[in-house]
C-alpha atoms as a PDB file:
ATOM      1  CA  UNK A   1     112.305  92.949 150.662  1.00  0.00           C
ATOM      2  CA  UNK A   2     109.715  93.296 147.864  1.00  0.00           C
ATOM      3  CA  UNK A   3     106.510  91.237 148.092  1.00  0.00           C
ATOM      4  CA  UNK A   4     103.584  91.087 146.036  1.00  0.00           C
ATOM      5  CA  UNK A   5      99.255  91.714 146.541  1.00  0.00           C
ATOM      6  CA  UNK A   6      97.106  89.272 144.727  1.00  0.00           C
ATOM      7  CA  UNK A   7      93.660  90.114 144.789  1.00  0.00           C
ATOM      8  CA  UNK A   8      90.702  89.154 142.411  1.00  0.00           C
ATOM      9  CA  UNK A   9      88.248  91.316 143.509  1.00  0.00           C
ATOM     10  CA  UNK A  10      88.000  94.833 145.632  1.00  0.00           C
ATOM     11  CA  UNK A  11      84.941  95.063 146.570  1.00  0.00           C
ATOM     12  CA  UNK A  12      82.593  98.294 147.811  1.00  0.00           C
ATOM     13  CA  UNK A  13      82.256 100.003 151.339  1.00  0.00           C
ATOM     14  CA  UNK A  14      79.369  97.738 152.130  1.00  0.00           C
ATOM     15  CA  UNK A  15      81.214  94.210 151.116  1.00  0.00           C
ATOM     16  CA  UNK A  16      78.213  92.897 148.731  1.00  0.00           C
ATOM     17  CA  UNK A  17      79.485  94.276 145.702  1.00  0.00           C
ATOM     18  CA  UNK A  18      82.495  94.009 143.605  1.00  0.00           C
ATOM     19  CA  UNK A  19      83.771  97.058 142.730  1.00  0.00           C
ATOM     20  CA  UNK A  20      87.169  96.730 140.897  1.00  0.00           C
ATOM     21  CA  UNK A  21      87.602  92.913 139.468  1.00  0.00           C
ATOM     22  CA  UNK A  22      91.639  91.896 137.818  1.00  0.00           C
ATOM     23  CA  UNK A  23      91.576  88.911 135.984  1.00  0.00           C
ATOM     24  CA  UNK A  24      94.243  86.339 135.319  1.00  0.00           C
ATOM     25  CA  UNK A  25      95.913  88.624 132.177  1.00  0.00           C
ATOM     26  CA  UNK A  26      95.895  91.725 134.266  1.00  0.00           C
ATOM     27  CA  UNK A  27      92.831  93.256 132.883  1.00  0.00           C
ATOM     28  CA  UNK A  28      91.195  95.519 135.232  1.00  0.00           C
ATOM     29  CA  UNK A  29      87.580  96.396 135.320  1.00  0.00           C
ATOM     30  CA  UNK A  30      85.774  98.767 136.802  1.00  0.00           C
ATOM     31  CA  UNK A  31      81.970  97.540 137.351  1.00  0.00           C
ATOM     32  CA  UNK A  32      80.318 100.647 137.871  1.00  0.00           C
ATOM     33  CA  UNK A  33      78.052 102.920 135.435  1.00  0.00           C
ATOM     34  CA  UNK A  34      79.966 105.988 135.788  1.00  0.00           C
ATOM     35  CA  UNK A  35      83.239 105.506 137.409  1.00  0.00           C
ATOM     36  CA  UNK A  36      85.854 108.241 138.303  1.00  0.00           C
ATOM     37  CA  UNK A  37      89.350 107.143 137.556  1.00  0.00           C
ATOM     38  CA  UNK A  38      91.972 110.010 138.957  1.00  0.00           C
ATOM     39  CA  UNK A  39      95.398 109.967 138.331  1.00  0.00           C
ATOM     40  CA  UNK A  40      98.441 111.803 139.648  1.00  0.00           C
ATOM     41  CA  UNK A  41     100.622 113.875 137.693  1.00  0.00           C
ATOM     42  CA  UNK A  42     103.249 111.630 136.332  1.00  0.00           C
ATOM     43  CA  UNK A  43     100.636 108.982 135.166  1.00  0.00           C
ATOM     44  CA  UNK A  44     100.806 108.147 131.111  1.00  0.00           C
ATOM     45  CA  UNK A  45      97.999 106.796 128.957  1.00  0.00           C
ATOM     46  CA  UNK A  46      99.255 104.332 126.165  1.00  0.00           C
ATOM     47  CA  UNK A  47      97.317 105.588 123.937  1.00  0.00           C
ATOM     48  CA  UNK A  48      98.719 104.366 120.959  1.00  0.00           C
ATOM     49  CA  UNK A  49      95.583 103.517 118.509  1.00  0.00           C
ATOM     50  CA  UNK A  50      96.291 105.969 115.709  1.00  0.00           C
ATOM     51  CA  UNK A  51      97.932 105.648 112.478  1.00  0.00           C
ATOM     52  CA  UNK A  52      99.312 108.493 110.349  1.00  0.00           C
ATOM     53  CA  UNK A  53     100.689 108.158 106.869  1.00  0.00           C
ATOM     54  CA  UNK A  54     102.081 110.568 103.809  1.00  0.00           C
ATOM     55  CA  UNK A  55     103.470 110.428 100.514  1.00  0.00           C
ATOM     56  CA  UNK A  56     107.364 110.405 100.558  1.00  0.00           C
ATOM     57  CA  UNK A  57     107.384 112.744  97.291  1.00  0.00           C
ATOM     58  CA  UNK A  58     105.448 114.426  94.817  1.00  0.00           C
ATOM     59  CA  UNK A  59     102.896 112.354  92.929  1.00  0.00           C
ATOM     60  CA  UNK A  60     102.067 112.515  89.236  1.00  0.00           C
ATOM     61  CA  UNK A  61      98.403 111.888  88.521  1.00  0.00           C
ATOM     62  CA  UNK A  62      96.976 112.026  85.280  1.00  0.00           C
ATOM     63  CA  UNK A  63      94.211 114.210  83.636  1.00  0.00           C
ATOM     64  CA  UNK A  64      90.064 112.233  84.828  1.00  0.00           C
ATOM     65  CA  UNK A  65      91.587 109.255  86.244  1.00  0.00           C
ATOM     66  CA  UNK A  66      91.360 108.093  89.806  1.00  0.00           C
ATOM     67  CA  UNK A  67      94.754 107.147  91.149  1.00  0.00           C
ATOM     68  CA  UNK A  68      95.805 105.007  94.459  1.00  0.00           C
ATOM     69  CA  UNK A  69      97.449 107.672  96.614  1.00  0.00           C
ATOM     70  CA  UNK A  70     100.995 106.454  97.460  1.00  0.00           C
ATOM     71  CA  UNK A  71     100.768 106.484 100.749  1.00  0.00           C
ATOM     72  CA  UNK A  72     104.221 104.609 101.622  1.00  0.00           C
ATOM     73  CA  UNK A  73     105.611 107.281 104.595  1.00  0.00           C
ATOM     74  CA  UNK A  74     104.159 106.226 108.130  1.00  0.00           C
ATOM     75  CA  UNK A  75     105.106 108.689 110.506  1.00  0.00           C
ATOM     76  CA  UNK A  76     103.241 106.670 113.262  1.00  0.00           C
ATOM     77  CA  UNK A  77     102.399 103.208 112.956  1.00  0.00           C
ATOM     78  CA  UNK A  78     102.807 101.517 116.433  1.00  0.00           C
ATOM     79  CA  UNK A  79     100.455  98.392 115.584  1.00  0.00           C
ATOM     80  CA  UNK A  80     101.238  98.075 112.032  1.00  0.00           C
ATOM     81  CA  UNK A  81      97.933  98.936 110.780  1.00  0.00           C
ATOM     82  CA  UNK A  82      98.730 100.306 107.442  1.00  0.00           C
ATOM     83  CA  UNK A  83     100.496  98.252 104.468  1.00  0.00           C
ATOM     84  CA  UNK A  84     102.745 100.963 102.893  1.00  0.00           C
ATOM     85  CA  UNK A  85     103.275  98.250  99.898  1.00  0.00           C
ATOM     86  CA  UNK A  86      99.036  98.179  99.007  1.00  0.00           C
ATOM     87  CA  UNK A  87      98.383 101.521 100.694  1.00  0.00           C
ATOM     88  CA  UNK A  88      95.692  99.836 103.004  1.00  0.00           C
ATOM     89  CA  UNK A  89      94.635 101.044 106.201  1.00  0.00           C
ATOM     90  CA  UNK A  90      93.250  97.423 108.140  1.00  0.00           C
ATOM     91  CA  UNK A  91      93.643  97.717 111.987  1.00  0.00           C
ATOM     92  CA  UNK A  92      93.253  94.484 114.144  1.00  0.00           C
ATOM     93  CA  UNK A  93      90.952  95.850 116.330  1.00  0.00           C
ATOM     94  CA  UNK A  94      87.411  96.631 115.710  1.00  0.00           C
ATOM     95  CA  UNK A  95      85.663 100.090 116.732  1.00  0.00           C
ATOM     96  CA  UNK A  96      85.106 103.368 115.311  1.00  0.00           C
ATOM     97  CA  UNK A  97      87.816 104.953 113.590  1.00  0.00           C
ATOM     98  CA  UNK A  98      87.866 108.958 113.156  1.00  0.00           C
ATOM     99  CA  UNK A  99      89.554 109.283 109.518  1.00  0.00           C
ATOM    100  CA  UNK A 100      90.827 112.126 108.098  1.00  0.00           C
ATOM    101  CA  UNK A 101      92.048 112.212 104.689  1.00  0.00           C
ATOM    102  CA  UNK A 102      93.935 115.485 103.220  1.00  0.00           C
ATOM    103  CA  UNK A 103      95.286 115.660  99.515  1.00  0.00           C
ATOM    104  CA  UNK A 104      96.645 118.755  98.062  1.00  0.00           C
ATOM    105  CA  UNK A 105      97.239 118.819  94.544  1.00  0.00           C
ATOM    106  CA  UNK A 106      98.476 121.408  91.974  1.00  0.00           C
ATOM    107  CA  UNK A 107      98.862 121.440  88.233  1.00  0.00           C
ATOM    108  CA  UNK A 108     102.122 120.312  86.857  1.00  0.00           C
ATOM    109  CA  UNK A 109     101.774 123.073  84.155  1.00  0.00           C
ATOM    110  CA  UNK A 110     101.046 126.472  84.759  1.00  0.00           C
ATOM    111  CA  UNK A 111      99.453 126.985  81.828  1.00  0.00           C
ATOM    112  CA  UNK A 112      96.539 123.983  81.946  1.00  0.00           C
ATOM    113  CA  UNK A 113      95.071 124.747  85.719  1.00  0.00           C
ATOM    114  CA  UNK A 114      92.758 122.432  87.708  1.00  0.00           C
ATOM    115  CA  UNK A 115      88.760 122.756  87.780  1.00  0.00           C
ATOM    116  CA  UNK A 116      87.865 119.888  89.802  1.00  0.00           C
ATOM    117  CA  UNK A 117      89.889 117.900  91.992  1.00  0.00           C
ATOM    118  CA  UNK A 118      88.110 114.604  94.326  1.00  0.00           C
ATOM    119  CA  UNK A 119      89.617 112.517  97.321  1.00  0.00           C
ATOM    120  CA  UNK A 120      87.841 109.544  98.394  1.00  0.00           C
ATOM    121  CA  UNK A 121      87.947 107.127 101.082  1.00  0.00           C
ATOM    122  CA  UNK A 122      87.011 103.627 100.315  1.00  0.00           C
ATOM    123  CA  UNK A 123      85.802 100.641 102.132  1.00  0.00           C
ATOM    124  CA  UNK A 124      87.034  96.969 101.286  1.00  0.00           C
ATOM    125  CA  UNK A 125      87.612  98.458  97.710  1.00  0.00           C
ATOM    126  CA  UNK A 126      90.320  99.507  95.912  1.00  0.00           C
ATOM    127  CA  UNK A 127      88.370  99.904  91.983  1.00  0.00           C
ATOM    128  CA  UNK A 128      88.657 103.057  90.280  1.00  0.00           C
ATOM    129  CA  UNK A 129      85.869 105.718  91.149  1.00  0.00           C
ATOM    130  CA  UNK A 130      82.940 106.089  94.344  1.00  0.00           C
ATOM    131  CA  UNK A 131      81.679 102.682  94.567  1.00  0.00           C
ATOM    132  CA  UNK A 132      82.299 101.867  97.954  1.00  0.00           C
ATOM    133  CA  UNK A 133      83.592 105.260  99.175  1.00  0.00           C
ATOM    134  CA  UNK A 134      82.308 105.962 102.765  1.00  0.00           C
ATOM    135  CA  UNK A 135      84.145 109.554 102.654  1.00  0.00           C
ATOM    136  CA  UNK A 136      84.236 111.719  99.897  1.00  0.00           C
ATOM    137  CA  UNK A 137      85.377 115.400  99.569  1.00  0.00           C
ATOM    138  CA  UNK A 138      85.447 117.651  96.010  1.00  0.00           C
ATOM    139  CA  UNK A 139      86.848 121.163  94.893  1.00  0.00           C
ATOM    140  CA  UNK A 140      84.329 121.833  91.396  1.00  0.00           C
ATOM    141  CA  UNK A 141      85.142 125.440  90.365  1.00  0.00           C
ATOM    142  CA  UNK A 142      82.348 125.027  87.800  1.00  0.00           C
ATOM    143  CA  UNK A 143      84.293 126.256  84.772  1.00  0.00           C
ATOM    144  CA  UNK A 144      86.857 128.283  86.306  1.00  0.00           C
ATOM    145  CA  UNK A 145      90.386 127.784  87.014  1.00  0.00           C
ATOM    146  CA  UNK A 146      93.207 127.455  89.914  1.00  0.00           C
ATOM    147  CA  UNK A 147      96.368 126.606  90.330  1.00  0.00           C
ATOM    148  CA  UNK A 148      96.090 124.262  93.848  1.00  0.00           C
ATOM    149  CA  UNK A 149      93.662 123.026  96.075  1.00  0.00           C
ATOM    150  CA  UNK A 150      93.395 121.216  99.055  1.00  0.00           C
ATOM    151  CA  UNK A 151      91.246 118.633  99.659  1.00  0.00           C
ATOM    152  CA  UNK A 152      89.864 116.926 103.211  1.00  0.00           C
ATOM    153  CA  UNK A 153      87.461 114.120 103.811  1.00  0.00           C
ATOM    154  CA  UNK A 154      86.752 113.279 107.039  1.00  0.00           C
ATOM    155  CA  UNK A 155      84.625 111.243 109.168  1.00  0.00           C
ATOM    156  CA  UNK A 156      83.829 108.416 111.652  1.00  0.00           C
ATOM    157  CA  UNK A 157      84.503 104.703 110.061  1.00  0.00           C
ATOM    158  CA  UNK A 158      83.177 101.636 111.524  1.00  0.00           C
ATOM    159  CA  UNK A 159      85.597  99.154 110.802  1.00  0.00           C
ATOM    160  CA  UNK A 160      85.061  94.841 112.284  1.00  0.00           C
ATOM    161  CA  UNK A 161      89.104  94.698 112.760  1.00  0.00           C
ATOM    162  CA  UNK A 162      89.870  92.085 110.401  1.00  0.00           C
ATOM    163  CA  UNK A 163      88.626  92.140 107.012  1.00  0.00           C
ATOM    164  CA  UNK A 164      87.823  95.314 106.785  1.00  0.00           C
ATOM    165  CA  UNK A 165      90.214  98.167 104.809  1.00  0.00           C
ATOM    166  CA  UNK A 166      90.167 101.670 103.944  1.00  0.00           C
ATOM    167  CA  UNK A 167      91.984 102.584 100.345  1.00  0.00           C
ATOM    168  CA  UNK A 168      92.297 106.113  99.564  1.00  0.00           C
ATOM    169  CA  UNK A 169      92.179 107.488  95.908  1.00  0.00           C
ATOM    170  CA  UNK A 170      92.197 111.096  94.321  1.00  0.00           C
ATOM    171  CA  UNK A 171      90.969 112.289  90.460  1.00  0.00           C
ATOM    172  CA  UNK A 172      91.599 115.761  88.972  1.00  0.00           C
ATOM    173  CA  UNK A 173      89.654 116.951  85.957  1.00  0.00           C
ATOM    174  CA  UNK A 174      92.366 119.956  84.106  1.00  0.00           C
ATOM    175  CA  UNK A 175      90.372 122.918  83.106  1.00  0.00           C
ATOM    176  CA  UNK A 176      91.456 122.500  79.662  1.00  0.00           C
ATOM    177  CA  UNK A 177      94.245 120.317  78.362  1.00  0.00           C
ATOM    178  CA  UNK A 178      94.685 116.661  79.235  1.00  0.00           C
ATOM    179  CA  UNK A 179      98.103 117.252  81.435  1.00  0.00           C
ATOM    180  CA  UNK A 180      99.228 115.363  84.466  1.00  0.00           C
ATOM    181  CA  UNK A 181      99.174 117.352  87.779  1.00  0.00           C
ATOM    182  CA  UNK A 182     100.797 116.914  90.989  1.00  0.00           C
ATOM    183  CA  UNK A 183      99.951 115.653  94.580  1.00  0.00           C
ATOM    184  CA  UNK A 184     102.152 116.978  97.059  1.00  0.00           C
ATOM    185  CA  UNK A 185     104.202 115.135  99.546  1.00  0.00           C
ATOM    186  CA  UNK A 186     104.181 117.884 102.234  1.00  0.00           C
ATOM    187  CA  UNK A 187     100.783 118.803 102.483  1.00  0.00           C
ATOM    188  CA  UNK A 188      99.052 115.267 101.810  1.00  0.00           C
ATOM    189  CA  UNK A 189      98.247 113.188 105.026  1.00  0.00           C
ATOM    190  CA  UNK A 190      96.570 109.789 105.898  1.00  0.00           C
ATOM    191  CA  UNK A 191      95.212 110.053 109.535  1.00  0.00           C
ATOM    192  CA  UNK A 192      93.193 107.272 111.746  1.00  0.00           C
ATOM    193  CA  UNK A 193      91.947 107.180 115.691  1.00  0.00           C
ATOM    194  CA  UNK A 194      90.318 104.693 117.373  1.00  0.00           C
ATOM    195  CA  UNK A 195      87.663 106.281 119.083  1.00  0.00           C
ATOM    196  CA  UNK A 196      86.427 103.135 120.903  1.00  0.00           C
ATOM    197  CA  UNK A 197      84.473 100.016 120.334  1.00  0.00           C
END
């Protein structure tokens, strides 16, 4: 016959201190400075705070103009924390988000070549160019030429888990010629973790 232990509190080996409290919701806390949690073999983690997001196909960006990345792939989304539809990363819960942003981006023309290619990741806006950018990465070949690079900005984001978004755009500069290039679907990734509060 199954049966059920409510308890509030465990307390310590010496019965003046509470050690372990569960309140009403289930939450359990552990009031110690340094606790030890073990567990066995078979135990999981839900640890489900991440987000990761592509581009379903290849994007056409033009020549100096910073473009919205079309983000509109989630590969893992569990808490709905990106908006495929305004390409906004906005998690409901606040902490400090590792981001990672990865664009790789090739001309769309042989002949024309890119010199400079930027990814950003913005802040709460979504405006052409820097302004608000709290990751940034650029490829400047200073006058020379290639065919495809591969740009990564990454960092540690705090965000308040309401307002605030993250928007990610990209801008290529052609080493001569004013043609459109290309950002690739298959090597162009969106990442977030939740590192903790």
């Amino acid at each position: 016959m199954p049966s059920d232990l409510q308890v509030s509190n465990i307390k310590d080996l010496t019965g003046s201190n509470t050690g372990i409290s569960i309140a009403s919701d289930g939450q359990v806390t552990i009031a110690q400075n340094n606790p030890t949690v073990t567990l066995g073999s078979n135990a999981t983690v839900n640890t489900q705070d991440y987000v990761v997001a592509t581009i379903p196909s290849e994007q056409t960006i033009s020549h100096f103009t910073w473009t919205g990345l079309n983000l509109t792939s989630e590969t893992h989304d569990p808490n709905n924390w990106f908006d495929n539809s305004t390409f906004k990363f906005q998690p409901n819960k606040a902490g400090k988000y590792f981001v990672n942003m990865r664009c790789s981006v090739y001309s769309n023309q042989g002949h024309t070549y890119n010199e400079r290619v930027q990814v950003v990741v913005k802040k709460n806006d979504t405006t052409a160019g820097t302004t608000g950018s709290v990751l940034h990465s650029v490829h400047n070949a200073r006058d020379a030429r290639g065919y495809q690079f591969t740009v990564t900005a990454n960092g540690i984001v705090d965000l308040n888990g309401s307002t605030d978004y993250l928007y990610n755009m990209v801008r290529i500069q052609l080493y001569f010629g004013t043609s459109d290039g290309r950002v690739e679907a298959d090597k162009t990734q969106f990442s977030a973790y939740r590192l903790g509060a």
